[in-house]
Protein backbone atom coordinates (compact mmCIF):
# COMPACT_ATOMS: atom_id res chain seq x y z
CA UNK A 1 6.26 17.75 -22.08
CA UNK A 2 8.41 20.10 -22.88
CA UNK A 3 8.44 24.18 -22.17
CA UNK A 4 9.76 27.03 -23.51
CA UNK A 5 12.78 28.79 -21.42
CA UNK A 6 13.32 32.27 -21.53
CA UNK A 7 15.77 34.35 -19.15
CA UNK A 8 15.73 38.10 -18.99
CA UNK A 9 18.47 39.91 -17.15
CA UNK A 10 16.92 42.81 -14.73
CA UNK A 11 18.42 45.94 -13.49
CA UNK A 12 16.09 45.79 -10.41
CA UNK A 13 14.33 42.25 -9.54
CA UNK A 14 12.07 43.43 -6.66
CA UNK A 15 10.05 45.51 -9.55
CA UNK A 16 10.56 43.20 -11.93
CA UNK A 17 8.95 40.54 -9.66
CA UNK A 18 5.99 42.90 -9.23
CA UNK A 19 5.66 43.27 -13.13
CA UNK A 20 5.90 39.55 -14.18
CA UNK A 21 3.64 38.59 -11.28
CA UNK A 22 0.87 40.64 -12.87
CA UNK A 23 1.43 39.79 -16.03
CA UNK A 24 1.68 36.03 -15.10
CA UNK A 25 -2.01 36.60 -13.54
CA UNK A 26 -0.54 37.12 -9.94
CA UNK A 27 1.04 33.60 -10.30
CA UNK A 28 3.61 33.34 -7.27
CA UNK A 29 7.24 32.17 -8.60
CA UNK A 30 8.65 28.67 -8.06
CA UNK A 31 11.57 29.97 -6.92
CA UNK A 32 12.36 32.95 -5.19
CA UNK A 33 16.33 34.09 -4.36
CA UNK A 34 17.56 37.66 -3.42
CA UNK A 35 19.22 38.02 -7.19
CA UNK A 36 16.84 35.14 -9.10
CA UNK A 37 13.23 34.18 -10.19
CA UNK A 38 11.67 31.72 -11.78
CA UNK A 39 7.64 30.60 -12.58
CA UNK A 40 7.23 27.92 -14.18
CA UNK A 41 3.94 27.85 -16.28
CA UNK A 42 1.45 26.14 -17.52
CA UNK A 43 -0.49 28.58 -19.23
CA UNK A 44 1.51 29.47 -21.36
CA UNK A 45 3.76 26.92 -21.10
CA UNK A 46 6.81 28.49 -20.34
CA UNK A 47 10.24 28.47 -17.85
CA UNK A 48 10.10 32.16 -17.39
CA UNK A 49 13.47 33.11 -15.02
CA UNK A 50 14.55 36.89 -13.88
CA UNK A 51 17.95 37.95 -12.34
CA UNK A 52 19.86 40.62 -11.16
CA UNK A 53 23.57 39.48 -11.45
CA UNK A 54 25.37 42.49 -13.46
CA UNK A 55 24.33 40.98 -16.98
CA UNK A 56 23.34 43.58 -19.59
CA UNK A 57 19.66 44.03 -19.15
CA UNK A 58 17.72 42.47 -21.62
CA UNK A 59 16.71 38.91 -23.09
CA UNK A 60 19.58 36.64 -21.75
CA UNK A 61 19.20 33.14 -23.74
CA UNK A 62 16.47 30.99 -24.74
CA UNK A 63 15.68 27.41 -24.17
CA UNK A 64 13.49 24.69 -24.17
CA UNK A 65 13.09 22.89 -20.74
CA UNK A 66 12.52 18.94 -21.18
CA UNK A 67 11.49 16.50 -18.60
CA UNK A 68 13.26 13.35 -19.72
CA UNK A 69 16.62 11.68 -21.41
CA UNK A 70 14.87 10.77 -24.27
CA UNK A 71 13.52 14.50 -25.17
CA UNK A 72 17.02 15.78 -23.74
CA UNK A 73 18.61 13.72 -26.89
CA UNK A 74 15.81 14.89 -28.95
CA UNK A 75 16.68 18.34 -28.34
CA UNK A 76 20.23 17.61 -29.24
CA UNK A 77 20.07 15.75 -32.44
CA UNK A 78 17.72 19.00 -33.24
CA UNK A 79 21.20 21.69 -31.96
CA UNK A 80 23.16 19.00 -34.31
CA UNK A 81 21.04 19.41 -37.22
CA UNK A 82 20.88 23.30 -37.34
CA UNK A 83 25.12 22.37 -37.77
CA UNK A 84 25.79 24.99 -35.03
CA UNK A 85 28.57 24.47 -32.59
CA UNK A 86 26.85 22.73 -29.72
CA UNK A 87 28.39 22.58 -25.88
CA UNK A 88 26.69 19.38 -23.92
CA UNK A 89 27.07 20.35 -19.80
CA UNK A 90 26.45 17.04 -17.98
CA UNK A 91 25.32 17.67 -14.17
CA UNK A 92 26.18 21.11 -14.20
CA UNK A 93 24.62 23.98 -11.57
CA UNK A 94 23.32 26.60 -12.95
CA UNK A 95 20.07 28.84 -11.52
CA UNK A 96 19.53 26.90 -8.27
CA UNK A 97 19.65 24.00 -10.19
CA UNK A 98 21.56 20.88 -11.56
CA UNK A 99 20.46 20.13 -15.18
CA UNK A 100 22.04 18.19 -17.88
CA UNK A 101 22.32 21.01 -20.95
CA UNK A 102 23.27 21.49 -24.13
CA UNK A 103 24.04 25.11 -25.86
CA UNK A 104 24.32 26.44 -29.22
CA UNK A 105 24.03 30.45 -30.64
CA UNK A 106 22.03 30.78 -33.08
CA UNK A 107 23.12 32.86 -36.21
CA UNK A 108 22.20 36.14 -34.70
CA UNK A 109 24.44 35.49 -31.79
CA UNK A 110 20.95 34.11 -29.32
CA UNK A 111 22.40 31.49 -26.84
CA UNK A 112 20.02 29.03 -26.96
CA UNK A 113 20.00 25.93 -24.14
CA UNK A 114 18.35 23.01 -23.88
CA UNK A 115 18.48 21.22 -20.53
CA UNK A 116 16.66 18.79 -18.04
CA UNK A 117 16.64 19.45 -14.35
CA UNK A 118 17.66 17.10 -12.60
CA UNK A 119 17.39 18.56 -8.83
CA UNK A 120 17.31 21.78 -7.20
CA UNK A 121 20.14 23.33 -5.93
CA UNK A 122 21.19 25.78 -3.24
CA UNK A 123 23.52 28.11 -5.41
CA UNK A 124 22.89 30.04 -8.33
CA UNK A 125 26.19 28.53 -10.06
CA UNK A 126 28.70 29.19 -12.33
CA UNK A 127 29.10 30.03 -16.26
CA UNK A 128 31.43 28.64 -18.16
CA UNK A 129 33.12 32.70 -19.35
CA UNK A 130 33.10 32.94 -15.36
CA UNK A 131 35.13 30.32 -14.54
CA UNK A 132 37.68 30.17 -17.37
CA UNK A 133 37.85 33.80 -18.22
CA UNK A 134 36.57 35.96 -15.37
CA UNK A 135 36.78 34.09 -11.52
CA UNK A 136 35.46 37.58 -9.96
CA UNK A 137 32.93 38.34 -12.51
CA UNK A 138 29.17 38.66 -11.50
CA UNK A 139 28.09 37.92 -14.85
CA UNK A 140 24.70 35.98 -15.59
CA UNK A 141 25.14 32.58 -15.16
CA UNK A 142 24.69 29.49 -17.88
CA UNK A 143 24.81 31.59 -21.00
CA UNK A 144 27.77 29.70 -23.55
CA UNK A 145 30.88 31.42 -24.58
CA UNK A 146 30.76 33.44 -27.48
């Protein structure tokens, strides 16, 4: 199966909890962290994750979650075909979680991921523009460089 991922950066997450829990039918997240959130839905079908880590507010990147290697691949061949620059990440941490990931922006500048998760994990992570451009920046994490 696979779900839709979107990631909205928040300039306060305890409200922003309170919003998307009503709005998600009082659904309680599957992961709760002090600057992250995360429900993952089944109706609708959707990977719907919050944070609060200095990001402009606003919708953060898109994805489609998969469950397997095959759809993972799948999911590539798709980035491939759209002939945008694509970034695989193999075992990378990202949102309390290791995934394998691929990225692409799509022609309005959208950073768009595809990814599997593979386990949880018990750090937010690292983005790529954090670790090669900016080691002390609080950026949001996962999003491709530009």
């Amino acid at each position: 199966m696979k779900r839709m991922h979107i990631h909205v950066a928040v300039e306060n997450l305890s409200e922003s909890v309170r919003f998307y829990r009503a709005m998600f039918g009082n659904a309680e997240p599957t992961v709760l962290k002090s600057d992250y959130c995360k429900w993952e839905l089944t109706n609708p079908a959707v990977n719907f994750a919050i944070s609060q880590r200095g990001a402009r507010p606003g919708v953060d990147h898109i994805g489609i979650q998969v469950e397997t290697d095959a759809e993972l691949a799948e999911m590539n061949a798709r980035f491939a075909a759209a002939e945008l620059p694509v970034q695989a990440e193999t075992g990378t941490t990202c949102c309390y979680a290791r995934s394998d990931k691929a990225w692409t922006i799509d022609p309005q500048g959208v950073a768009w991921e595809t990814f599997r998760t593979l386990e949880a994990a018990p750090v937010y992570g690292h983005s790529r523009e954090q670790t090669q451009a900016h080691p002390q920046s609080s950026a949001a994490c996962c999003t491709p460089a530009h």
